[in-house]
PDB file of N, CA and C in Angstrom:
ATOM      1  N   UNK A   1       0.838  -1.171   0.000  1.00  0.00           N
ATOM      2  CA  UNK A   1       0.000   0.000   0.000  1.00  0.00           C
ATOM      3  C   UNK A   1       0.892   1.246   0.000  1.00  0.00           C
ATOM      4  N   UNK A   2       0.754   1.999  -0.916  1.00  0.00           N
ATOM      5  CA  UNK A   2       1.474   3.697  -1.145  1.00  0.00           C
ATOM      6  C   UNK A   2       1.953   4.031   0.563  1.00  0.00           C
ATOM      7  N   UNK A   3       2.066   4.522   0.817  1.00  0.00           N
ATOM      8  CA  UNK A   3       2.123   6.035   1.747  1.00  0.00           C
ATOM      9  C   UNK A   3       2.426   7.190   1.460  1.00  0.00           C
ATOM     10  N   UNK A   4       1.703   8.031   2.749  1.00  0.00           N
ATOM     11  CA  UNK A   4       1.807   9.398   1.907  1.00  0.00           C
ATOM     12  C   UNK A   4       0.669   9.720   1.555  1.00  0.00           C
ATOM     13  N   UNK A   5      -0.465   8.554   0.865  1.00  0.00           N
ATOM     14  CA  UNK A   5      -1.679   9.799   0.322  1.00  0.00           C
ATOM     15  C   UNK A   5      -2.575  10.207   0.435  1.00  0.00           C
ATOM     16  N   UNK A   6      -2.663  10.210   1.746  1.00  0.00           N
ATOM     17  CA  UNK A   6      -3.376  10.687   1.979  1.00  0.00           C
ATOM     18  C   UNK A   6      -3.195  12.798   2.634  1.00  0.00           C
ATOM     19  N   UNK A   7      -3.881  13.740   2.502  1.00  0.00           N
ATOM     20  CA  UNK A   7      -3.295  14.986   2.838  1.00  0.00           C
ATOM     21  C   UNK A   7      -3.216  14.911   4.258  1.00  0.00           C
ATOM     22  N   UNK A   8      -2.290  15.994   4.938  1.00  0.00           N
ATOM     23  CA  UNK A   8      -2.598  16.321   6.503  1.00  0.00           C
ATOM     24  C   UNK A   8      -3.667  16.564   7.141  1.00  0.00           C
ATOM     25  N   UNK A   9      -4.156  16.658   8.101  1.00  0.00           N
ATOM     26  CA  UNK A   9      -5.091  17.407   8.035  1.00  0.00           C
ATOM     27  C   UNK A   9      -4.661  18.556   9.688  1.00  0.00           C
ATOM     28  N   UNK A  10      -5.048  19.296   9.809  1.00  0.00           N
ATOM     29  CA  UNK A  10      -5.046  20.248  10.753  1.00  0.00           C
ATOM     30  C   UNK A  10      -6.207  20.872  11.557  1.00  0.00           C
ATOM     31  N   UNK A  11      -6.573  20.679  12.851  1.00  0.00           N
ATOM     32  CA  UNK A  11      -7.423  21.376  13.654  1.00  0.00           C
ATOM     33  C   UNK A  11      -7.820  23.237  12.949  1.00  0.00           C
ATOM     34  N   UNK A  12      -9.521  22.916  12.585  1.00  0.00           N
ATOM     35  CA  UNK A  12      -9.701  24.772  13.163  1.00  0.00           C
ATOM     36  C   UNK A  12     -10.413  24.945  12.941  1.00  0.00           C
ATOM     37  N   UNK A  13     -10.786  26.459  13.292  1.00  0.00           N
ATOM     38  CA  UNK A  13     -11.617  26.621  13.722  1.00  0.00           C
ATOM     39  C   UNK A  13     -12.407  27.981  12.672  1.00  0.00           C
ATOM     40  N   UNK A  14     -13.930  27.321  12.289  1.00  0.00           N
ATOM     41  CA  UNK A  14     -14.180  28.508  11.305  1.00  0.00           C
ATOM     42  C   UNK A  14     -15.327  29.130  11.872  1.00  0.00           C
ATOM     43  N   UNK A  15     -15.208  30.545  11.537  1.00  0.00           N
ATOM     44  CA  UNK A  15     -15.920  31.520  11.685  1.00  0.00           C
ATOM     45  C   UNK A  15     -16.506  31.909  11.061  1.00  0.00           C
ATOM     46  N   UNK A  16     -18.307  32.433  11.118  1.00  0.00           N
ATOM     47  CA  UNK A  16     -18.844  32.737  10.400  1.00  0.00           C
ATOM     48  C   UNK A  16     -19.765  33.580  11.083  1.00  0.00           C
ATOM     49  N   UNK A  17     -19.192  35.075  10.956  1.00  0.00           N
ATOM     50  CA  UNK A  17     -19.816  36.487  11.728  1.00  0.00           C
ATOM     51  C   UNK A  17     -19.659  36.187  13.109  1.00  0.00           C
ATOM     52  N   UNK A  18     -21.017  35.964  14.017  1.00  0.00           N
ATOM     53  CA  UNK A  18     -20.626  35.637  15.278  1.00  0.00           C
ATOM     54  C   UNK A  18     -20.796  33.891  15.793  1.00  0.00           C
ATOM     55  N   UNK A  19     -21.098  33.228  14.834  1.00  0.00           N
ATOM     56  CA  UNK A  19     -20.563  32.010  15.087  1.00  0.00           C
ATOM     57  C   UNK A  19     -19.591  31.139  14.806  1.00  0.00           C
ATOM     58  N   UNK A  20     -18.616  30.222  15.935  1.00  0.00           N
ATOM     59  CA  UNK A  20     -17.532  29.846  15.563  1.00  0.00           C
ATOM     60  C   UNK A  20     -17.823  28.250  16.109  1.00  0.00           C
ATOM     61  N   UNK A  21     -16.951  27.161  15.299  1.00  0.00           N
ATOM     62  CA  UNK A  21     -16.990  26.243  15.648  1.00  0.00           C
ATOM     63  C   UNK A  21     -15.521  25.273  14.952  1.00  0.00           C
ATOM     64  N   UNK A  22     -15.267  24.477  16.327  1.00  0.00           N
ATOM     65  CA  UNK A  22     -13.818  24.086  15.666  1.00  0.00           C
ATOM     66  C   UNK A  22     -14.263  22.451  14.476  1.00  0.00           C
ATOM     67  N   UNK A  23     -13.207  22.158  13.796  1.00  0.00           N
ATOM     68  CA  UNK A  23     -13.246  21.064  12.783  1.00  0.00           C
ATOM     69  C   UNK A  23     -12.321  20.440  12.601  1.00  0.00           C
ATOM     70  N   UNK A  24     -12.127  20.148  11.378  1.00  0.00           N
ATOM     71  CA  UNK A  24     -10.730  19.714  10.529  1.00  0.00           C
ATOM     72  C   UNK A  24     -10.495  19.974   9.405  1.00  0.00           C
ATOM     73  N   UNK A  25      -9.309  20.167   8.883  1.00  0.00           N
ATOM     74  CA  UNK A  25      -9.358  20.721   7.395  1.00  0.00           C
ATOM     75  C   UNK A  25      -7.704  20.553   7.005  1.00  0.00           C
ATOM     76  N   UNK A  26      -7.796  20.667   6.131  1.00  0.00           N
ATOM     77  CA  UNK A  26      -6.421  20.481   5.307  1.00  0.00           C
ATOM     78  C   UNK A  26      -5.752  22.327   5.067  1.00  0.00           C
ATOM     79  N   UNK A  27      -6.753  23.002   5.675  1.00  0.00           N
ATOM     80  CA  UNK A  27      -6.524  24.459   5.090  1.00  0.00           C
ATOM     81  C   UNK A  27      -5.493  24.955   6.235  1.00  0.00           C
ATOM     82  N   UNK A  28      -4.660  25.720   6.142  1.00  0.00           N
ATOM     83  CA  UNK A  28      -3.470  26.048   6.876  1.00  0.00           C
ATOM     84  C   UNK A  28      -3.943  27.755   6.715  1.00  0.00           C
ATOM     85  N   UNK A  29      -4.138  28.331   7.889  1.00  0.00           N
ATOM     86  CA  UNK A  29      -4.238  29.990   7.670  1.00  0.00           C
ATOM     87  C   UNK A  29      -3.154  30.674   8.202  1.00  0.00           C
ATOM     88  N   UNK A  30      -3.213  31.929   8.365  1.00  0.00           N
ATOM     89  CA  UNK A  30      -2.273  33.206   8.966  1.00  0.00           C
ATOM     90  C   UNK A  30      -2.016  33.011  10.074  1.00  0.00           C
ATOM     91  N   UNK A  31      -3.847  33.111  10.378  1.00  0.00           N
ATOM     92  CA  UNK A  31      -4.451  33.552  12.092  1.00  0.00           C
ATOM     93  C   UNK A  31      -4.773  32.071  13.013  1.00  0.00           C
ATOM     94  N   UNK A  32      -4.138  32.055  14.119  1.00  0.00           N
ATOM     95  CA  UNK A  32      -3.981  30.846  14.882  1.00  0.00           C
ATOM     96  C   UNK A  32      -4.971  31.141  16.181  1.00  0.00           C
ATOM     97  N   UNK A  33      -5.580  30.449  16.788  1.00  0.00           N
ATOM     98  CA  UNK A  33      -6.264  30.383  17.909  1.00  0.00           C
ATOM     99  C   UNK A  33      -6.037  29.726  18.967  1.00  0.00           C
ATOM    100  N   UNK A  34      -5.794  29.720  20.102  1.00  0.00           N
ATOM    101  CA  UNK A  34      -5.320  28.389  20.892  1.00  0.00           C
ATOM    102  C   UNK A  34      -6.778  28.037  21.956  1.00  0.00           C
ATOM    103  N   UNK A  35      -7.081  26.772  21.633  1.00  0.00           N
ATOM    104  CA  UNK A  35      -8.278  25.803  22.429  1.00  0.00           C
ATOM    105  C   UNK A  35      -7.762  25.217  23.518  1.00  0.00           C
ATOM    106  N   UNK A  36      -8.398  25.378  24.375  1.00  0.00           N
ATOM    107  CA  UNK A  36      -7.841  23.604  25.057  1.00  0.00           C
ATOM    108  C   UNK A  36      -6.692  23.388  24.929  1.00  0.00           C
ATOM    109  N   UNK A  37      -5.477  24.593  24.923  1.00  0.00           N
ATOM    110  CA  UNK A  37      -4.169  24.336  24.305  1.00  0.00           C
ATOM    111  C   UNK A  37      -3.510  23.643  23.368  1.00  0.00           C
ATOM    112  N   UNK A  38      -4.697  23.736  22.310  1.00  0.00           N
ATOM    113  CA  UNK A  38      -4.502  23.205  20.542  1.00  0.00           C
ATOM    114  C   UNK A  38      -4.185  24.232  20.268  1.00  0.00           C
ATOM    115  N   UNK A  39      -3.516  24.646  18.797  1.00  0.00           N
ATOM    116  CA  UNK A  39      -3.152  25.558  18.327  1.00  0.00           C
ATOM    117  C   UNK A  39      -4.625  25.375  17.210  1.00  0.00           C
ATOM    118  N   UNK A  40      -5.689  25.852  16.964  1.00  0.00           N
ATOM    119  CA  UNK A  40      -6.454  26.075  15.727  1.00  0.00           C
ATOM    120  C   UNK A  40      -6.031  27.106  14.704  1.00  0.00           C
ATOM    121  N   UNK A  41      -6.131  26.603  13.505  1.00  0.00           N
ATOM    122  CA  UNK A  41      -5.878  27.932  12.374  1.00  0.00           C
ATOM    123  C   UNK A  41      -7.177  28.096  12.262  1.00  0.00           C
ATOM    124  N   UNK A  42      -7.339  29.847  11.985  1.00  0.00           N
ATOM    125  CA  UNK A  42      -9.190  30.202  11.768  1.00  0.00           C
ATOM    126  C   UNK A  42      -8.934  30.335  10.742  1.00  0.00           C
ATOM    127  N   UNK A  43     -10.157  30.017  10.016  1.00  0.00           N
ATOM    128  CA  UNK A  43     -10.687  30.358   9.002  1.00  0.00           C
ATOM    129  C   UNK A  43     -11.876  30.827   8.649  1.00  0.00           C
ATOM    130  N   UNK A  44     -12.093  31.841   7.651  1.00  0.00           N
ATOM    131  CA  UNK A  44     -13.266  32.959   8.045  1.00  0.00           C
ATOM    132  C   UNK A  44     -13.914  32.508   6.791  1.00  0.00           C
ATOM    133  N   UNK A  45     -15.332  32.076   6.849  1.00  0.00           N
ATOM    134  CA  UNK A  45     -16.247  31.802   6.114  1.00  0.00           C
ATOM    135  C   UNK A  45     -17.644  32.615   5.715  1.00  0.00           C
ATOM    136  N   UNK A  46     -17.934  33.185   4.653  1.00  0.00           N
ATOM    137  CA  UNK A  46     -18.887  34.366   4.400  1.00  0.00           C
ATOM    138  C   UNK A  46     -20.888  33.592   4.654  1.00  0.00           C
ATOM    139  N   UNK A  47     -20.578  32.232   4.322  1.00  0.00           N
ATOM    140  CA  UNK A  47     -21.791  31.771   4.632  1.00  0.00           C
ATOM    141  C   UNK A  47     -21.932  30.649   5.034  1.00  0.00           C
ATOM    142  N   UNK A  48     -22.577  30.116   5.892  1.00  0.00           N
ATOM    143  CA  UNK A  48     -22.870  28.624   6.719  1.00  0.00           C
ATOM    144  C   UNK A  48     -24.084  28.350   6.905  1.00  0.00           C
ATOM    145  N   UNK A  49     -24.724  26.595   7.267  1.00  0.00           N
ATOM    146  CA  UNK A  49     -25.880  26.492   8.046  1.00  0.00           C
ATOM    147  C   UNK A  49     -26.213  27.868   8.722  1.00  0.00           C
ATOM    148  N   UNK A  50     -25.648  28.451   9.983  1.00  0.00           N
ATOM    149  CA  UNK A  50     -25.829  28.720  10.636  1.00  0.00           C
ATOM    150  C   UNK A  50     -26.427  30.822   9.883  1.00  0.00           C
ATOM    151  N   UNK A  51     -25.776  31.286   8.857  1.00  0.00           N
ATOM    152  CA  UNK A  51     -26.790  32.344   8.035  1.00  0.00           C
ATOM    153  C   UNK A  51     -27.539  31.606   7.028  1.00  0.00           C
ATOM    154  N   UNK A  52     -26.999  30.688   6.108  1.00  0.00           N
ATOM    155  CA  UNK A  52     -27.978  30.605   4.963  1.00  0.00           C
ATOM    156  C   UNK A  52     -29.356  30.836   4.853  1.00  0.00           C
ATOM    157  N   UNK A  53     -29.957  31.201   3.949  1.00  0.00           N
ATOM    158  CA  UNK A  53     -31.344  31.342   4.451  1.00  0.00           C
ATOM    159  C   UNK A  53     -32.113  29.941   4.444  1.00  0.00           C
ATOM    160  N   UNK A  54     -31.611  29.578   3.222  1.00  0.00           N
ATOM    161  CA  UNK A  54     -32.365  28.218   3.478  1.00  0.00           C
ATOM    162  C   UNK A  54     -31.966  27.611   5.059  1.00  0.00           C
ATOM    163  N   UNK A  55     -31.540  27.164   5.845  1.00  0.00           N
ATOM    164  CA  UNK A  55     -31.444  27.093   7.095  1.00  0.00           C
ATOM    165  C   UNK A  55     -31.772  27.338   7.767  1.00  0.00           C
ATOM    166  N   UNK A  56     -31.478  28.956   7.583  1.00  0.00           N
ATOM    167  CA  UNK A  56     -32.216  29.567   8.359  1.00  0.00           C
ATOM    168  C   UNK A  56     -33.863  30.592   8.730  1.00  0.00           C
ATOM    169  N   UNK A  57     -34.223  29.958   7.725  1.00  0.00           N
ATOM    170  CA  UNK A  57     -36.101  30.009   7.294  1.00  0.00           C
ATOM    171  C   UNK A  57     -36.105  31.372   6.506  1.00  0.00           C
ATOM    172  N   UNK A  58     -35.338  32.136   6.349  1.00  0.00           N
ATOM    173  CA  UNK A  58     -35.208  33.354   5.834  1.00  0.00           C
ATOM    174  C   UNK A  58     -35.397  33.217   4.323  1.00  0.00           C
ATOM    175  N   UNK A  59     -36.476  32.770   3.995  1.00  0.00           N
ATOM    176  CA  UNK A  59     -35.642  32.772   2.231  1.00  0.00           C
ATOM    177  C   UNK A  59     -36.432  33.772   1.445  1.00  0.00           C
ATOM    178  N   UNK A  60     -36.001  34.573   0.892  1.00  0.00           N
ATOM    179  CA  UNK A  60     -36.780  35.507  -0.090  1.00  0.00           C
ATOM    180  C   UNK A  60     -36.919  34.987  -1.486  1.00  0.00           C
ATOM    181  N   UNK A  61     -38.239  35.592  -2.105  1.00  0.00           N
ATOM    182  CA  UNK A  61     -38.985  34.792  -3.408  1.00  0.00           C
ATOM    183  C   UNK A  61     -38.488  35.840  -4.283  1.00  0.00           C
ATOM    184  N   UNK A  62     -37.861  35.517  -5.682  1.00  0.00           N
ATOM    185  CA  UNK A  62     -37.987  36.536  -6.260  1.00  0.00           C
ATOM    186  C   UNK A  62     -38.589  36.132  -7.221  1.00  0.00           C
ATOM    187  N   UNK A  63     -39.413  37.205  -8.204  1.00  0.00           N
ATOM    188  CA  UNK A  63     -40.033  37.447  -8.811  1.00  0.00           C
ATOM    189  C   UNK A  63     -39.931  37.726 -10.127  1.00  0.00           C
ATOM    190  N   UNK A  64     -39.531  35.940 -10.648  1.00  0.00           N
ATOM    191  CA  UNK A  64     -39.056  36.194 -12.125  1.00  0.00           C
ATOM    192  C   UNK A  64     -40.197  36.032 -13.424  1.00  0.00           C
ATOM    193  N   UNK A  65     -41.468  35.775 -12.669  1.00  0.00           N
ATOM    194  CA  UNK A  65     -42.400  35.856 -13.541  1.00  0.00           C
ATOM    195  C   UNK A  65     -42.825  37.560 -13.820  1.00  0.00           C
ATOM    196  N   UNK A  66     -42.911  38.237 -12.936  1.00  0.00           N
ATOM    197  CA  UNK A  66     -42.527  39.738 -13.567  1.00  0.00           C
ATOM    198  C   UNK A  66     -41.576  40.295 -14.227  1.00  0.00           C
ATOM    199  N   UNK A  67     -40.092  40.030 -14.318  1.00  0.00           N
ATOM    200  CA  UNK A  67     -39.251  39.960 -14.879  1.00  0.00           C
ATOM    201  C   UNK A  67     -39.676  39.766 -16.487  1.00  0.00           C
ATOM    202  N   UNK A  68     -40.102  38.598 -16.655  1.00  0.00           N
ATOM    203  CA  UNK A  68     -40.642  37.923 -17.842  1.00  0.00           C
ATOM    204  C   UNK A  68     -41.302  38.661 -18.414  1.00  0.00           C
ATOM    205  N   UNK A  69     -42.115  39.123 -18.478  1.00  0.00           N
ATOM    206  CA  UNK A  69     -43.726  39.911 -18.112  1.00  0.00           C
ATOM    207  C   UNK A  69     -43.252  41.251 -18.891  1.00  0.00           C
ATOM    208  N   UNK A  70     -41.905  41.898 -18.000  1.00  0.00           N
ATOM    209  CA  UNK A  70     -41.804  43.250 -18.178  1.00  0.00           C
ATOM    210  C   UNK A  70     -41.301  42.888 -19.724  1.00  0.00           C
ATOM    211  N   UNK A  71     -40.255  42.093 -19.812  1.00  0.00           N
ATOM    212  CA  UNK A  71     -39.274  41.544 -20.772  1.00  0.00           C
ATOM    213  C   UNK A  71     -40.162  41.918 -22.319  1.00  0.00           C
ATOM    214  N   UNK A  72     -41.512  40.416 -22.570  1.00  0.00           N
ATOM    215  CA  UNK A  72     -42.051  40.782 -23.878  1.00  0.00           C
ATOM    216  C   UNK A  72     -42.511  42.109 -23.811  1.00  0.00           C
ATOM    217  N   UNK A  73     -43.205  43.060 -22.625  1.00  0.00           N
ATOM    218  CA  UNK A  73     -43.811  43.947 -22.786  1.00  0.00           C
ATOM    219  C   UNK A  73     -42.998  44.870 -23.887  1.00  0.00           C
ATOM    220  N   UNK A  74     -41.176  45.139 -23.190  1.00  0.00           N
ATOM    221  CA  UNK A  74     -40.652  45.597 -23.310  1.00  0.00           C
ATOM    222  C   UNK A  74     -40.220  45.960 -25.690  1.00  0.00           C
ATOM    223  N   UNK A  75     -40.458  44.390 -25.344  1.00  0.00           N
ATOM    224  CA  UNK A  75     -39.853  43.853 -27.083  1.00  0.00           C
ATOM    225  C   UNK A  75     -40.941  43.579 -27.613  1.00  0.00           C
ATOM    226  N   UNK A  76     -42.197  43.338 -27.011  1.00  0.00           N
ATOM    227  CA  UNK A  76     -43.711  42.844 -28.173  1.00  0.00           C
ATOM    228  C   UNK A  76     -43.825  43.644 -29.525  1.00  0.00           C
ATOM    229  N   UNK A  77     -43.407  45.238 -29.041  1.00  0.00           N
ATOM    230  CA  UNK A  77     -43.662  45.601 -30.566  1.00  0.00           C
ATOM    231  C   UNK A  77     -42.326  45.645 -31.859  1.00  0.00           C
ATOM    232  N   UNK A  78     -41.507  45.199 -31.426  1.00  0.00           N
ATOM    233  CA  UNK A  78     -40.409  44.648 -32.492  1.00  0.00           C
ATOM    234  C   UNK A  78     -40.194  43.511 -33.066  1.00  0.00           C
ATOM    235  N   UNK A  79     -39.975  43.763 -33.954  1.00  0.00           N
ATOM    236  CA  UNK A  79     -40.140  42.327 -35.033  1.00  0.00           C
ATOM    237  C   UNK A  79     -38.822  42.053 -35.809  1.00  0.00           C
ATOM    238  N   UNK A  80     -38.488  41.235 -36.233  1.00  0.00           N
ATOM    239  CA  UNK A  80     -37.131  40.924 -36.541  1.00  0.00           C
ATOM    240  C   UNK A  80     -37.154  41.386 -38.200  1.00  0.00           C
ATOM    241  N   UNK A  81     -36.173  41.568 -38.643  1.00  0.00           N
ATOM    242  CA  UNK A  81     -35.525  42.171 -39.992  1.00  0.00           C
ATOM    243  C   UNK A  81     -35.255  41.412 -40.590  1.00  0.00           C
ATOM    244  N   UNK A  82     -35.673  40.912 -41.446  1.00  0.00           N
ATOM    245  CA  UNK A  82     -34.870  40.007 -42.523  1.00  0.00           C
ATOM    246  C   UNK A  82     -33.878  40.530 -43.817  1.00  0.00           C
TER     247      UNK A  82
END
């Protein structure tokens, strides 16, 4: 069997606004944290369970059947050139 191939992996801990929670990851950052006297690398994440909307019941509808709507209104009276 090879060795080796599998990647490292490294403790840490990601953040997302005001929620944080530690993991594992192969990702190596800047910014270090110390747990429980682990060293965690953070890593800063823009969206999670914890905002998504789907998750988090928040979900807004948009409204592409008006879109549509405006669209032919927009072009109904043009006709193509031959």
């Amino acid at each position: 069997m090879k060795t080796e191939t599998h990647p490292v992996n490294f403790p840490v801990l990601f953040v997302d606004g005001e929620h944080e929670w530690p993991g594992v990851s192969t990702i190596k950052t800047n910014e270090v944290r110390t747990i429980d006297g682990i060293d965690h690398y953070v890593v800063h994440v823009d969206i999670s369970a914890f905002t998504h909307p789907f998750y988090t019941g928040q979900k807004r509808i948009v409204d592409t059947a008006g879109r549509v709507e405006k669209f032919m209104r927009r072009y109904a009276g043009q006709q193509k050139k031959d």
